[in-house]
Protein backbone atom coordinates (compact mmCIF):
# COMPACT_ATOMS: atom_id res chain seq x y z
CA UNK A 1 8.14 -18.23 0.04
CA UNK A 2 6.82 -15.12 0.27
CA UNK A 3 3.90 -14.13 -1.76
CA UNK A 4 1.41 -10.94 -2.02
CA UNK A 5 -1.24 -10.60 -4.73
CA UNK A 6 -2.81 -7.42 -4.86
CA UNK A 7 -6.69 -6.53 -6.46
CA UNK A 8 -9.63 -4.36 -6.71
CA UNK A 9 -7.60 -1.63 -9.15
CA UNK A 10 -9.77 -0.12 -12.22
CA UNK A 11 -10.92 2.66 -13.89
CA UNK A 12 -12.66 5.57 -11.97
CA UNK A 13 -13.57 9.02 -12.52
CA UNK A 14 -12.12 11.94 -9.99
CA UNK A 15 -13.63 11.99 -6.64
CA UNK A 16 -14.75 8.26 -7.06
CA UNK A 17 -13.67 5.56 -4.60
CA UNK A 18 -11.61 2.21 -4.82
CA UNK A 19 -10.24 -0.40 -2.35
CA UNK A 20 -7.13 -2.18 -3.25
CA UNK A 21 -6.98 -5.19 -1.66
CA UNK A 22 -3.47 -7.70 -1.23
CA UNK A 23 -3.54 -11.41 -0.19
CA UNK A 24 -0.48 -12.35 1.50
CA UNK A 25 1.13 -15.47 2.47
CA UNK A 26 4.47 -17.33 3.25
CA UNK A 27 5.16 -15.31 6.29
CA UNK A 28 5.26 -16.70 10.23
CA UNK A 29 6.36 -13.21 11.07
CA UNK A 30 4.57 -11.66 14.51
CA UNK A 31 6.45 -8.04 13.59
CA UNK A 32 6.28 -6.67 10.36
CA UNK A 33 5.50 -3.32 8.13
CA UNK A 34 3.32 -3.52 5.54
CA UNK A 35 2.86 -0.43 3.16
CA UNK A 36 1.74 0.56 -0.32
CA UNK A 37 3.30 1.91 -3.19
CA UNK A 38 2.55 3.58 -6.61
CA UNK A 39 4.40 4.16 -9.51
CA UNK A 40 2.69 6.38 -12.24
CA UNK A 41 4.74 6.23 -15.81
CA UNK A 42 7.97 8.02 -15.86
CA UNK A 43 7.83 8.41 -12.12
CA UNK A 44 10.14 6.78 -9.68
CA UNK A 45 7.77 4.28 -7.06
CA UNK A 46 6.59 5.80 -4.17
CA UNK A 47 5.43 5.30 -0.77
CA UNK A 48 1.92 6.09 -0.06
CA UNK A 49 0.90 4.19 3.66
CA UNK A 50 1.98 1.80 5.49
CA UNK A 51 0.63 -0.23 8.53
CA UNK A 52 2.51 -2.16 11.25
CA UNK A 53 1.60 -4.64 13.50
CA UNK A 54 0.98 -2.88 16.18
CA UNK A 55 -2.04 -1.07 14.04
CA UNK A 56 0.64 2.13 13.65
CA UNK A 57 0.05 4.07 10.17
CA UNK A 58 1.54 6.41 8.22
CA UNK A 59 0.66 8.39 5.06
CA UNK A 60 2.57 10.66 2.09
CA UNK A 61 1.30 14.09 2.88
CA UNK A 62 -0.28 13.50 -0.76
CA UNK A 63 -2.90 11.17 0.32
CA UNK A 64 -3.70 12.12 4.15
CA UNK A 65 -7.10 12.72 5.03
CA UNK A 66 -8.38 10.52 1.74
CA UNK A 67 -6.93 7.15 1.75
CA UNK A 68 -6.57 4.69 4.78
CA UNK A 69 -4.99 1.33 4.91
CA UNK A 70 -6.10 -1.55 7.39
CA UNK A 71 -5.59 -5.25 7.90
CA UNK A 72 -7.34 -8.47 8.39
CA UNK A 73 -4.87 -10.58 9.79
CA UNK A 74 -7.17 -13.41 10.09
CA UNK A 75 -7.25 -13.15 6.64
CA UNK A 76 -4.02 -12.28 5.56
CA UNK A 77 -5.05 -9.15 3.93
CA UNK A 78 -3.86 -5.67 3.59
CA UNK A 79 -6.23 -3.11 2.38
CA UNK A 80 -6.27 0.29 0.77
CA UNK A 81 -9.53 2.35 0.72
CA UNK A 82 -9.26 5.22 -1.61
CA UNK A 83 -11.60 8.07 -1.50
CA UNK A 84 -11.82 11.45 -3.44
CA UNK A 85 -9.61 9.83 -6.41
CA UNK A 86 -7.48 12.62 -8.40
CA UNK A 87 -6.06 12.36 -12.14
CA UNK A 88 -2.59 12.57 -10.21
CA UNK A 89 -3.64 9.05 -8.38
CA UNK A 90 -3.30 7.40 -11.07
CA UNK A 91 -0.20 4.63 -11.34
CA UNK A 92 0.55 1.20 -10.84
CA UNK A 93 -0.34 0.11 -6.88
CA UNK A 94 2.14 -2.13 -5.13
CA UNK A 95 1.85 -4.14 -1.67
CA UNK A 96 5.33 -4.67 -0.07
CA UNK A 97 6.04 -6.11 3.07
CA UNK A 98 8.94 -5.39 5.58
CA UNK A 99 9.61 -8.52 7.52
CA UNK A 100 12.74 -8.15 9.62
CA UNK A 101 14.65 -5.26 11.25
CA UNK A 102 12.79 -2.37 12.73
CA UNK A 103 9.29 -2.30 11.60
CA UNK A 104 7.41 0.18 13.95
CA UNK A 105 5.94 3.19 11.27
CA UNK A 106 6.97 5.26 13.46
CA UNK A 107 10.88 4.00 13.52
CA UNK A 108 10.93 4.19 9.47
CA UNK A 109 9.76 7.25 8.99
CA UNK A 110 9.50 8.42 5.83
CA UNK A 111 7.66 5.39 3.52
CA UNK A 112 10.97 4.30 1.26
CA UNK A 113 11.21 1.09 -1.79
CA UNK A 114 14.88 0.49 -0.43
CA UNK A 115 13.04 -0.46 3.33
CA UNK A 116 10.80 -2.79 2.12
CA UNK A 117 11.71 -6.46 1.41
CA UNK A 118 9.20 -7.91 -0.92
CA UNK A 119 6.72 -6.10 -3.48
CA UNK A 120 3.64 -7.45 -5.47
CA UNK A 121 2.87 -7.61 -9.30
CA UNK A 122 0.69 -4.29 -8.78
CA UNK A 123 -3.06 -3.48 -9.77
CA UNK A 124 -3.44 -0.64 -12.15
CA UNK A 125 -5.24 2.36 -11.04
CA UNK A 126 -6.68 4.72 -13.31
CA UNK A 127 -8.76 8.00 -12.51
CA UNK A 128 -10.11 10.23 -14.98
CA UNK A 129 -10.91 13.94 -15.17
């Protein structure tokens, strides 16, 4: 069974820093996609990065340049690093994990809910003015 257990949100003022963290398990998969998501209230989810395994990342345009997602996959961990926090950052993060079909970054495109198989329980991020 699947499982992914994300960490590390909080409160933070704007232009502080965070790193989500998210455990995963119950996968033998060699390809996958990992990503992130956010949903801030009365917004529909969205996709902020996402990692493959080959290393390949992708970004929304509304994070480039200030957040940056890795992996230890001797640990079974995806990572976000957040840097320069805005107001508009804050939501509820999500790890999801795409583990069959294509899963190059660069094949998907555009980071999309309906391409990712399984999501977290989310870590609340919140950044104030």
């Amino acid at each position: 069974q699947v499982q992914l257990v994300e960490s590390g949100g909080g409160s933070v003022q704007s232009g502080g820093s965070l790193r989500l963290s998210c455990a995963s398990s119950g996968y033998p998969y060699s390809s996958y996609c990992m990503g992130w998501f956010r949903q801030a209230p009365g917004k529909e989810r969205e996709g902020v990065a996402a990692i493959d395994s080959d290393g390949s990342t992708s970004y929304a345009d509304s994070v480039k340049g200030r957040f940056t997602i890795s992996q230890d996959n001797a640990k079974n961990t995806l990572y976000l690093q957040m840097n320069s926090l805005k107001p508009e950052d804050t939501a509820m993060y999500y790890c999801a994990a795409r583990l069959w079909g294509l899963t190059s970054v660069q094949a998907l495109g555009v980071i999309q809910e309906a391409d990712f198989h399984y999501f977290g329980q989310g870590t609340q991020v919140t950044v104030s003015s």
